[in-house]
N, C-alpha and C. Protein backbone atom coordinates (compact mmCIF):
# COMPACT_ATOMS: atom_id res chain seq x y z
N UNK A 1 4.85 12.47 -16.17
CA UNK A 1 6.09 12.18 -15.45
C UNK A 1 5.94 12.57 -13.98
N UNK A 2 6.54 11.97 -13.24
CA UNK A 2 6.35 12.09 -11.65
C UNK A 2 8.40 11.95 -11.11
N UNK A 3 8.50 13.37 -10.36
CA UNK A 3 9.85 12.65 -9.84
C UNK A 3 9.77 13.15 -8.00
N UNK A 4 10.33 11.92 -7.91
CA UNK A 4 10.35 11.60 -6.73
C UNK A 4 11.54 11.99 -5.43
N UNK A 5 11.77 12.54 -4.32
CA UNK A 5 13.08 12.89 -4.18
C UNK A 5 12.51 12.77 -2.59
N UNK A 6 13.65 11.50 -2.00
CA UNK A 6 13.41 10.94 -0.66
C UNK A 6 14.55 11.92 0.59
N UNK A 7 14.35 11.74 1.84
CA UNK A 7 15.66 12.21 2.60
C UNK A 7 14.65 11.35 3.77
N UNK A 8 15.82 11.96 4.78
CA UNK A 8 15.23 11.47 6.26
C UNK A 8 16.00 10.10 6.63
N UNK A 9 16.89 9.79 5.78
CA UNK A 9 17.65 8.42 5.84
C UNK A 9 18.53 9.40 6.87
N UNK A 10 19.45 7.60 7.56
CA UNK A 10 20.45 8.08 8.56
C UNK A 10 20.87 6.90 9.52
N UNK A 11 21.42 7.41 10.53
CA UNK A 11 22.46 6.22 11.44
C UNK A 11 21.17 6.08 12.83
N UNK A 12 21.04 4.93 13.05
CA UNK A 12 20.01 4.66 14.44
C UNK A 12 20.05 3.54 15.19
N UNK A 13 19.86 3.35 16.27
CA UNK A 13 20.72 2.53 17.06
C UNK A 13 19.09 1.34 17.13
N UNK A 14 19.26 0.39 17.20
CA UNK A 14 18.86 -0.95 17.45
C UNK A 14 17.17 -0.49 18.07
N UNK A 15 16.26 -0.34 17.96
CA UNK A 15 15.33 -0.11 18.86
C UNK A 15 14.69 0.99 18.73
N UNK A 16 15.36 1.85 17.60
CA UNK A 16 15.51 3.29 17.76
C UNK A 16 14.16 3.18 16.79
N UNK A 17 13.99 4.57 16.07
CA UNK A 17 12.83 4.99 15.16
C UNK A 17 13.85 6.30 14.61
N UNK A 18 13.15 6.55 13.19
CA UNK A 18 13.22 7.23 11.90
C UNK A 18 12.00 7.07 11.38
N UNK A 19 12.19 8.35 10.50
CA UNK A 19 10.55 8.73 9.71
C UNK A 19 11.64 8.84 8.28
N UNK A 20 11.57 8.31 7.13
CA UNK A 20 11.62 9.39 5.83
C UNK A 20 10.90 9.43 5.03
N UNK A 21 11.19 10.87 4.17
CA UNK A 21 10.13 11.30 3.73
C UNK A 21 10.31 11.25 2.05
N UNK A 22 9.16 11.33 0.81
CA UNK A 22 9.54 11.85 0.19
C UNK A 22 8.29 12.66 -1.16
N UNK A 23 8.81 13.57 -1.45
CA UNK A 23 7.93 14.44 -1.77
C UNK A 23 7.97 14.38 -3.44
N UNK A 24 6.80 13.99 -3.96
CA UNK A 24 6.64 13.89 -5.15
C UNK A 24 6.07 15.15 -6.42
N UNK A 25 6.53 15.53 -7.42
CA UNK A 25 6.49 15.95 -7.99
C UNK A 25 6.05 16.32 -9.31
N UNK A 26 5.36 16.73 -9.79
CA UNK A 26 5.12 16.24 -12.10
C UNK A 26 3.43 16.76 -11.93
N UNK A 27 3.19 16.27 -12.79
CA UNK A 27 2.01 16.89 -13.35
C UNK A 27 0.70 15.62 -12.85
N UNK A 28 0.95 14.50 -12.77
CA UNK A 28 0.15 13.27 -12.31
C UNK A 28 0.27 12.76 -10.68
N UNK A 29 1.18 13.43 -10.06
CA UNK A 29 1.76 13.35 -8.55
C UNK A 29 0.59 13.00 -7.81
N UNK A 30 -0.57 13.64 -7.98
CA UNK A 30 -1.23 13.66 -6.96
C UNK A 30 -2.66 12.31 -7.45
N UNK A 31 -2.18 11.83 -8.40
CA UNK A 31 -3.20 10.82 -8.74
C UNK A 31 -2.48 9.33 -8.86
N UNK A 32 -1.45 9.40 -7.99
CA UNK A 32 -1.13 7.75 -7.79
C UNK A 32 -0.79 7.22 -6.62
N UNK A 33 -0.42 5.72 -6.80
CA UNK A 33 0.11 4.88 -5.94
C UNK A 33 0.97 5.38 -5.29
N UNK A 34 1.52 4.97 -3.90
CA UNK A 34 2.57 5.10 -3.49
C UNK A 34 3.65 4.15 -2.69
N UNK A 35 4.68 3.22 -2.77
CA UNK A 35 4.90 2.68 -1.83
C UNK A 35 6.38 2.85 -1.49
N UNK A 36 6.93 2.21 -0.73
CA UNK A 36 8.61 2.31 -0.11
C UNK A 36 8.82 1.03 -0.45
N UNK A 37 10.06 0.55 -0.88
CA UNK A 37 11.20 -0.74 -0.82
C UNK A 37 11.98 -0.42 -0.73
N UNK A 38 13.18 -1.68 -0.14
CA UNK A 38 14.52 -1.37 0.47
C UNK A 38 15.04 -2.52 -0.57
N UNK A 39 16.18 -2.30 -0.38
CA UNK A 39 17.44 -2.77 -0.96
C UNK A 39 18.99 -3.22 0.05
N UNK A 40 18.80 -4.54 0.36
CA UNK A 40 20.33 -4.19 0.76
C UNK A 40 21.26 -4.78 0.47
N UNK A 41 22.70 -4.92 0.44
CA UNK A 41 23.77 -5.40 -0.16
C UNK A 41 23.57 -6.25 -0.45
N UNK A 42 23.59 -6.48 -1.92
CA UNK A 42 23.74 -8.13 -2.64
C UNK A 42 22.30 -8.58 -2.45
N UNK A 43 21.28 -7.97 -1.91
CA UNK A 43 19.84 -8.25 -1.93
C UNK A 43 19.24 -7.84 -3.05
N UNK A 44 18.17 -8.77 -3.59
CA UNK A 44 16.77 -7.91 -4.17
C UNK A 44 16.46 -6.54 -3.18
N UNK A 45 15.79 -5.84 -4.39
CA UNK A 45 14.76 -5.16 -3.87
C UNK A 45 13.33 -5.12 -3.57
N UNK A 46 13.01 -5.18 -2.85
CA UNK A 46 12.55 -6.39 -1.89
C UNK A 46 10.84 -4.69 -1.26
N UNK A 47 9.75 -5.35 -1.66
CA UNK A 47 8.51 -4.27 -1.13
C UNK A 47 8.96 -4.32 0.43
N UNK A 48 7.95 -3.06 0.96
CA UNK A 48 8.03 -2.43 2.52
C UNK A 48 6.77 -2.43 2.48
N UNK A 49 6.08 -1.22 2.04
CA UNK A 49 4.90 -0.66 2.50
C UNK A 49 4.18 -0.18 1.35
N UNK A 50 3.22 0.36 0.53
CA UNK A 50 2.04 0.84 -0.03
C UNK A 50 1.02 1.97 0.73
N UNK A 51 0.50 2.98 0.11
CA UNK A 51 -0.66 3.64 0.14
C UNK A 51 -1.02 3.83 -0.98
N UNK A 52 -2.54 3.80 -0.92
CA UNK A 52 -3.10 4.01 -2.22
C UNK A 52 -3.24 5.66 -2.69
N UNK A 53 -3.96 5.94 -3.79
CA UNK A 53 -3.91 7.38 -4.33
C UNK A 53 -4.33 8.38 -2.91
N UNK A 54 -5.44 7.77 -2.40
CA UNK A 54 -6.84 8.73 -1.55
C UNK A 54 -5.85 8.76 -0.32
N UNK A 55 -4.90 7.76 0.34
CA UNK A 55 -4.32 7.30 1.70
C UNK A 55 -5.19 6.68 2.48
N UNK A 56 -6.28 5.78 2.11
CA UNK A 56 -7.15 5.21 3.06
C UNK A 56 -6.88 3.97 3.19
N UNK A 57 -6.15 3.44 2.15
CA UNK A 57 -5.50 2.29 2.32
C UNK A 57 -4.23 1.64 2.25
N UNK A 58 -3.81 0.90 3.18
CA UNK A 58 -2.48 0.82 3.36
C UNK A 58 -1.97 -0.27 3.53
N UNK A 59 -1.03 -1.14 2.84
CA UNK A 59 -0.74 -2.84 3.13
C UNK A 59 1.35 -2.57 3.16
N UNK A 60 1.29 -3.98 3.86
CA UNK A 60 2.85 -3.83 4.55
C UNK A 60 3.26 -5.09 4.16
N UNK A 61 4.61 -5.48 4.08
CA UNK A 61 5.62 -6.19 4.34
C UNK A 61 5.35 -6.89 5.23
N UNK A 62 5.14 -8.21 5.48
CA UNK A 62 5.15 -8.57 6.99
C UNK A 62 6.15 -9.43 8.11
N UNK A 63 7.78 -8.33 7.51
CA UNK A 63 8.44 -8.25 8.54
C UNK A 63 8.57 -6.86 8.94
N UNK A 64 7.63 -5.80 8.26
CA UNK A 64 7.20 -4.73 8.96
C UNK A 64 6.57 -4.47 9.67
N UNK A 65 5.21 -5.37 8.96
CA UNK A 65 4.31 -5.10 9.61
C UNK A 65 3.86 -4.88 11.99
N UNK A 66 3.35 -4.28 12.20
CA UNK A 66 3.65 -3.47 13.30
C UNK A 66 4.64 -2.38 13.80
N UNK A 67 5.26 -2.66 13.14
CA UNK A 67 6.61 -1.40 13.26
C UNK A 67 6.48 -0.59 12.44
N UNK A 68 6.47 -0.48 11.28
CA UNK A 68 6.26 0.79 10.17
C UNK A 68 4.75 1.17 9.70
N UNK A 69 5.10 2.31 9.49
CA UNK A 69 3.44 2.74 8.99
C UNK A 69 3.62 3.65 7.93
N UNK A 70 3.21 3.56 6.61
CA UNK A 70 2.75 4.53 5.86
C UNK A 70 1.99 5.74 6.12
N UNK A 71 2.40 7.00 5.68
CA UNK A 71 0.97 7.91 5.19
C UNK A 71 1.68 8.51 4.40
N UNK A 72 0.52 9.45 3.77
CA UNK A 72 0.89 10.25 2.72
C UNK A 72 -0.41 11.52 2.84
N UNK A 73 0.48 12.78 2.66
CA UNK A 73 -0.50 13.82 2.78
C UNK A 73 -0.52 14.53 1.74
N UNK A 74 -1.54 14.59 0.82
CA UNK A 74 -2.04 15.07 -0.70
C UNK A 74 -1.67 16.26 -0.46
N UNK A 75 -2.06 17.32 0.19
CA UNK A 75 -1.64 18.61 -0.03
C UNK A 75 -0.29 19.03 0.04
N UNK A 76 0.30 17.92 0.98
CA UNK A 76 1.88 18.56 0.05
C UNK A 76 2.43 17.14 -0.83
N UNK A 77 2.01 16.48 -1.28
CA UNK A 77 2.61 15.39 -2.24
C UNK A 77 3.71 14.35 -1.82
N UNK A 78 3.45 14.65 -0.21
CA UNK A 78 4.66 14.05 0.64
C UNK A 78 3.94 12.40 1.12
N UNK A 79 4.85 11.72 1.21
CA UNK A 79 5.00 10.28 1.46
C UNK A 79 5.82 9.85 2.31
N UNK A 80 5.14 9.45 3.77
CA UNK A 80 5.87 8.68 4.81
C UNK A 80 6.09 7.73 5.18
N UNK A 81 7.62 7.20 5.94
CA UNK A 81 7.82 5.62 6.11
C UNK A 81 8.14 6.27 7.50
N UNK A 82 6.93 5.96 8.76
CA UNK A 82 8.21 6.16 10.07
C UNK A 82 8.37 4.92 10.49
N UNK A 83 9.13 4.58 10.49
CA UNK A 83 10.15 3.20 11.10
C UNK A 83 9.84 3.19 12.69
N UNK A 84 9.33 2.14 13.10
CA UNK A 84 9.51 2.07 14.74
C UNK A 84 10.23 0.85 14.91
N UNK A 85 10.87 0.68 16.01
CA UNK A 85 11.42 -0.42 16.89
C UNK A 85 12.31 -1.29 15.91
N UNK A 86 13.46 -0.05 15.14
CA UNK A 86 14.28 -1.17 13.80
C UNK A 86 15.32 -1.94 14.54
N UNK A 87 15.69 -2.92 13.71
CA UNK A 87 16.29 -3.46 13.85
C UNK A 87 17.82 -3.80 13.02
N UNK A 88 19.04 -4.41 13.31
CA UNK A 88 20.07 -4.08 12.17
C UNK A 88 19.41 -4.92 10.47
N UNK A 89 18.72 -6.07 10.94
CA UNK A 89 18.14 -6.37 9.15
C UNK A 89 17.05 -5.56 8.79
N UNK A 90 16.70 -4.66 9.00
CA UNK A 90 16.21 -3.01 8.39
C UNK A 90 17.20 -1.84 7.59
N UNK A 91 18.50 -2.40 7.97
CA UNK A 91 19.56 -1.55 7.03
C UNK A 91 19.66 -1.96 5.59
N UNK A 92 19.26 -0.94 4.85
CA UNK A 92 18.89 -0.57 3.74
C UNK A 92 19.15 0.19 3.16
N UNK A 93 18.89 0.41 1.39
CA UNK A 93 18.84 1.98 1.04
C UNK A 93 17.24 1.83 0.90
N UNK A 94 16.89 2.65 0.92
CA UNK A 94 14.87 2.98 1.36
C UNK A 94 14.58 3.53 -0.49
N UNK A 95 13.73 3.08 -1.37
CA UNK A 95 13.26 4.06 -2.61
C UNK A 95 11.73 4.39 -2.05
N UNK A 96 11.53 5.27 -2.69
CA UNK A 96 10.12 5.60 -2.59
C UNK A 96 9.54 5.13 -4.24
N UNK A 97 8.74 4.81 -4.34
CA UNK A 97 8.03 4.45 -5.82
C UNK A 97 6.38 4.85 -5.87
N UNK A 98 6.22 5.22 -7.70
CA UNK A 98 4.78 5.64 -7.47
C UNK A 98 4.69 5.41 -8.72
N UNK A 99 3.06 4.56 -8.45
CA UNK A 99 2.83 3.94 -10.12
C UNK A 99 1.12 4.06 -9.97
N UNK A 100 0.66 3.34 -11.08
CA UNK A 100 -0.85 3.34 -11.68
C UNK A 100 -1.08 2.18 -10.50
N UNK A 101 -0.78 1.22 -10.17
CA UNK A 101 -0.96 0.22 -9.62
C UNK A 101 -0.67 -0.22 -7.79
N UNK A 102 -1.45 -0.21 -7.28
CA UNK A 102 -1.73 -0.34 -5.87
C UNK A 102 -1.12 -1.50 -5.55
N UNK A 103 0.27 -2.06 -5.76
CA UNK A 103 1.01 -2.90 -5.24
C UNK A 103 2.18 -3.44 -4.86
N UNK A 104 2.29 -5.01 -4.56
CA UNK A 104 3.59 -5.11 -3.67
C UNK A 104 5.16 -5.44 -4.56
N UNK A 105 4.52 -5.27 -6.23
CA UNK A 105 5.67 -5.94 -7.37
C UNK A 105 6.37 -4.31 -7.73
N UNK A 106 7.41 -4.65 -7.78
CA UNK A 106 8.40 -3.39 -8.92
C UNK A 106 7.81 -2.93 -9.85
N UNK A 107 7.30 -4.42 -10.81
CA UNK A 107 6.69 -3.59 -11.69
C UNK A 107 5.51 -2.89 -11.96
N UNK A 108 4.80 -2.93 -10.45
CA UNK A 108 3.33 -2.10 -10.25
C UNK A 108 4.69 -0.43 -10.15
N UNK A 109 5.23 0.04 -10.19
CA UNK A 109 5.92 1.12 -10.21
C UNK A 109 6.60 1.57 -11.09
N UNK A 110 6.41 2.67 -12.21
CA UNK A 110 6.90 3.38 -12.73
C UNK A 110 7.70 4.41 -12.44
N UNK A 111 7.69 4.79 -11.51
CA UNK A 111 8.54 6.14 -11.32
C UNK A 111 9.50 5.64 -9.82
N UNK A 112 10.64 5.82 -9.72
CA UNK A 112 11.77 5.71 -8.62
C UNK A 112 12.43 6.74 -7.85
N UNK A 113 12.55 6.92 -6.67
CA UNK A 113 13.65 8.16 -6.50
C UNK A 113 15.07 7.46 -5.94
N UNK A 114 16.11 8.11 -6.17
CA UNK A 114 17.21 7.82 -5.77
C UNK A 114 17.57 6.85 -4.64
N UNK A 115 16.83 7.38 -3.56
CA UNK A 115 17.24 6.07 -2.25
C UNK A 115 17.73 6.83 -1.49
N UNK A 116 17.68 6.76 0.10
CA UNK A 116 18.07 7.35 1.05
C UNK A 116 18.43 5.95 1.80
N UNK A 117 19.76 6.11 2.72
CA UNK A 117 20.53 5.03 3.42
C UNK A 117 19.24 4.77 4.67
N UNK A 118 19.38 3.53 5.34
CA UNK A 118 19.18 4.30 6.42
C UNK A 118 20.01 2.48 7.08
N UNK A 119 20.14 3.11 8.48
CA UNK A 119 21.81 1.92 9.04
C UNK A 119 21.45 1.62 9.99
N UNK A 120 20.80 0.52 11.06
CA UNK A 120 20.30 0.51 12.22
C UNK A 120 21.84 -0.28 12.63
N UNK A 121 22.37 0.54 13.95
CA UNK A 121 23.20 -0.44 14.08
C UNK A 121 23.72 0.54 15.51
N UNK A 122 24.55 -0.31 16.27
CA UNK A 122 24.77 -0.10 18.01
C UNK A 122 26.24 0.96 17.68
């Protein structure tokens, strides 16, 4: 079992940047996938970003792509989305997910955390 528990969500103005984070937990934590998807009203949930187990590899969304970047640092089990240059269709709730599988489907993910907001808006 792996549980997952995100923060760093919040209110940011058009242009702006946010990082959140989230730090994983269980007994297998440190031997999986990792990626972020958003969700927003009346939307799918819809992939962002990926890192693999090691963090050497990393694939995006590509209406992220250039603006957001993954990492993830093994020694503390933590997993990053910093957001650059958002925009208001970046308002979301953010999950973090972590599965056996290095990819961009839901169901490459077994484990979910709650969701942190995050609101780009003037």
């Amino acid at each position: 079992q792996v549980q997952l528990s995100e923060s760093g969500g919040g209110l940011v103005q058009p242009g702006g940047s946010l990082r959140v984070s989230c730090v994983a937990s269980g007994r297998t934590s440190s031997g999986v996938n990792m990626g972020w998807f958003r969700q927003a009203p009346g939307k799918e949930r819809d992939f962002v970003a990926a890192v693999s187990r090691s963090g050497s590899s990393t694939r995006y969304a590509d209406s992220v792509k250039g603006r957001f970047a993954i990492s993830r640092d093994t020694a503390k089990n933590t997993v990053y989305l910093q957001m650059n240059s958002l925009k208001p269709e970046d308002t979301a709730v953010y999950y973090c997910a972590a599965g056996a599988i290095y990819g961009r489907q839901r169901d490459d993910y077994a484990y979910w955390g709650q969701g942190t907001q995050v609101t780009v808006s003037s």
